[in-house]
C-alpha atoms as a PDB file:
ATOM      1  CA  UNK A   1       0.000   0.000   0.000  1.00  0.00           C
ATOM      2  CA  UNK A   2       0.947   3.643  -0.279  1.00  0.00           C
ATOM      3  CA  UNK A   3       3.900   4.242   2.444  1.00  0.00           C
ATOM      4  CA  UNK A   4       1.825   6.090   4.785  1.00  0.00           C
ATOM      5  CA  UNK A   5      -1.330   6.822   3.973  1.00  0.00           C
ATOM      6  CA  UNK A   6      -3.824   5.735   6.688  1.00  0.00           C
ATOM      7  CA  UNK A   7      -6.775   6.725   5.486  1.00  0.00           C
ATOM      8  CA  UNK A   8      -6.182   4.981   2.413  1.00  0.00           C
ATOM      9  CA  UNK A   9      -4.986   1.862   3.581  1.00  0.00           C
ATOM     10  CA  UNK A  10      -8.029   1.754   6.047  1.00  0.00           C
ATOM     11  CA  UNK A  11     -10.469   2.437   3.177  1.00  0.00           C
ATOM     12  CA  UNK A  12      -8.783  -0.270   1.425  1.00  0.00           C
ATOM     13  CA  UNK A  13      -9.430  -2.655   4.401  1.00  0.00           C
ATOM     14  CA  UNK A  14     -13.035  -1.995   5.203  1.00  0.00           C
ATOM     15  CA  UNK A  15     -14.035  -1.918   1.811  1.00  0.00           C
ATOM     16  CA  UNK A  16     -11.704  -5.396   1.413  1.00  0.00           C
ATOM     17  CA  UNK A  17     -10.285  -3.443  -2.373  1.00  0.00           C
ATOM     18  CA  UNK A  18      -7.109  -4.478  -3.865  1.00  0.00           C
ATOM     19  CA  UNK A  19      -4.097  -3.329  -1.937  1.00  0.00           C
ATOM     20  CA  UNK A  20      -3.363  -1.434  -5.441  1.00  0.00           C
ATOM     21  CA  UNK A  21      -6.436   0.838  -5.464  1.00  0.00           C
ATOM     22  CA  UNK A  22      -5.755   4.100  -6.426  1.00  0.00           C
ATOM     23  CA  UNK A  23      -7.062   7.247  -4.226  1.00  0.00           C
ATOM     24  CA  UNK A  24      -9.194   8.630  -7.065  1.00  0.00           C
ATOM     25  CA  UNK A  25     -11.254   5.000  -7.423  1.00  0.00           C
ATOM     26  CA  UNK A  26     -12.147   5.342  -3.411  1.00  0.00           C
ATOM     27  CA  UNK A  27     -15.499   7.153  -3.905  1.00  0.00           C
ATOM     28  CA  UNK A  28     -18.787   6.266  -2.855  1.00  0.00           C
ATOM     29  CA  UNK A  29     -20.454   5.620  -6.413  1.00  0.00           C
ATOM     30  CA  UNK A  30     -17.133   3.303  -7.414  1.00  0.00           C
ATOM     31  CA  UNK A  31     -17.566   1.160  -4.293  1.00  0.00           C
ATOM     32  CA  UNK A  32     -20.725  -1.446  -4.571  1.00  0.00           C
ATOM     33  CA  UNK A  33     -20.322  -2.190  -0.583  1.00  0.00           C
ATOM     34  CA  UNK A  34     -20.268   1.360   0.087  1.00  0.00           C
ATOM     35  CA  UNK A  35     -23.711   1.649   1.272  1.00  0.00           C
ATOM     36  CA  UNK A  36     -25.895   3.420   3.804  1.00  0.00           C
ATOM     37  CA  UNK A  37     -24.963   0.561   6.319  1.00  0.00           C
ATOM     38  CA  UNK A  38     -21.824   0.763   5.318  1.00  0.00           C
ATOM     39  CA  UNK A  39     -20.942   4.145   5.949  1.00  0.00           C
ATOM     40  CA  UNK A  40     -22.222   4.224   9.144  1.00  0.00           C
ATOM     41  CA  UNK A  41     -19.619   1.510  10.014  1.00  0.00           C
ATOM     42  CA  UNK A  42     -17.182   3.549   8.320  1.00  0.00           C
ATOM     43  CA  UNK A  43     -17.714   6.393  10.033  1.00  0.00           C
ATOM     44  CA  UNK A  44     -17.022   4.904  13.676  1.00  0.00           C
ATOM     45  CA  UNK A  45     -13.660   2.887  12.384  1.00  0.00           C
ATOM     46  CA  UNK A  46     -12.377   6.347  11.293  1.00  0.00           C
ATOM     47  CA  UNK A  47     -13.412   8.101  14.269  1.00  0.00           C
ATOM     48  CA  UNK A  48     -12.002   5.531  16.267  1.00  0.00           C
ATOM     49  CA  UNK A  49      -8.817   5.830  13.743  1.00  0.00           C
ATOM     50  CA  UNK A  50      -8.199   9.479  13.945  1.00  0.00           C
ATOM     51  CA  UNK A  51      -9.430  10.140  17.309  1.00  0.00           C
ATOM     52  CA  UNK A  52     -11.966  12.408  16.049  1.00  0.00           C
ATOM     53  CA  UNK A  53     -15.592  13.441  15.247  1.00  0.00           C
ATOM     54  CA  UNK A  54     -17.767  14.007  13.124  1.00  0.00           C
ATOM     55  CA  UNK A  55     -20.762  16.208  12.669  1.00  0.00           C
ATOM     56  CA  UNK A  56     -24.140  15.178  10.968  1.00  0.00           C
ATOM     57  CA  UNK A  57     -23.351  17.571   8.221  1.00  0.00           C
ATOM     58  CA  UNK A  58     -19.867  16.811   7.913  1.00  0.00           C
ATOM     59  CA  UNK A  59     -20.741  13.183   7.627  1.00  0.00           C
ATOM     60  CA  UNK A  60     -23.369  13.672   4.285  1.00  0.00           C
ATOM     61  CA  UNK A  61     -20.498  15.010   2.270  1.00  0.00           C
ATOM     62  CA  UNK A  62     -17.993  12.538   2.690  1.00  0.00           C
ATOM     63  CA  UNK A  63     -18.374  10.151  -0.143  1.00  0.00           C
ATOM     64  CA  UNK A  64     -15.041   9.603  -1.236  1.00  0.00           C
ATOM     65  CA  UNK A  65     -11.255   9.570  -0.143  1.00  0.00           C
ATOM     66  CA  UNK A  66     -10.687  13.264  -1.079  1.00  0.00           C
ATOM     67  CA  UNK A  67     -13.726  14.025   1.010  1.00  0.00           C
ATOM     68  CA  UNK A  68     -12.828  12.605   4.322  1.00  0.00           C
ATOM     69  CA  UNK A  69      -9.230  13.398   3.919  1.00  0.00           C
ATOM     70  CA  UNK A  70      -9.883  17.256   3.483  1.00  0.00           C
ATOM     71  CA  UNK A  71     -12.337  16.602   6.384  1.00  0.00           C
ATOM     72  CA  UNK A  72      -9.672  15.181   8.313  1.00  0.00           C
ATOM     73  CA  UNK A  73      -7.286  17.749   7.432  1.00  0.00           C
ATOM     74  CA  UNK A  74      -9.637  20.463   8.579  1.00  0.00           C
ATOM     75  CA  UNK A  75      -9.527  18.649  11.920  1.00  0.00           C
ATOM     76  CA  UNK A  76      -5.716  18.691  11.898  1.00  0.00           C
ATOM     77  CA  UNK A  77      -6.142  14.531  11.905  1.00  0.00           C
ATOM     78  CA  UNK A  78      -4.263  14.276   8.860  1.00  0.00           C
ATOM     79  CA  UNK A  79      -1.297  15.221   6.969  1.00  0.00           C
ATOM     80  CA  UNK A  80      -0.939  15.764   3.202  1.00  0.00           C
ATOM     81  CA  UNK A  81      -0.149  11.876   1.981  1.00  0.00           C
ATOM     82  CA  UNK A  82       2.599  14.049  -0.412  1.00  0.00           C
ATOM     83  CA  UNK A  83       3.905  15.752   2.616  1.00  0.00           C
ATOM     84  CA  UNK A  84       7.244  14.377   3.768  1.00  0.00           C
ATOM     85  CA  UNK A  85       8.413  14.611   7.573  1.00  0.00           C
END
């Protein structure tokens, strides 16, 4: 997986994608198990994750990797993935 990148590498997991998915294919309407059900699990394993959470309108706009990671970023939860230390 991508050196670093938790969010991606969790999507990866819960969504049980090839370990070669690509950011831009982690959305909502590329993801059959990403359902209703679905996201509410999501939503606790990356609160639990990143120690953070979220409001009810911050949760019906994240439908895809770029979504939750500029959410998370807005928390200060997450770095840049093309940030180096």
């Amino acid at each position: 997986m991508d050196g670093g990148d938790a969010l991606r590498d969790l999507l990866i997991e819960f969504f049980e994608l090839p370990k070669t998915t690509q950011r831009e294919k982690l959305t909502q309407q590329a993801i059959a198990k990403w359902d209703s059900l679905a996201m509410v699990q999501l939503i606790t394993e990356l609160q639990l994750k990143f120690k953070i959470d979220f409001a009810l309108n911050e949760i019906e706009h994240l439908r895809s990797y770029a979504d939750i990671s500029d959410c998370l970023r807005c928390k200060g939860a997450l770095r840049n993935p093309d940030e180096e230390e």
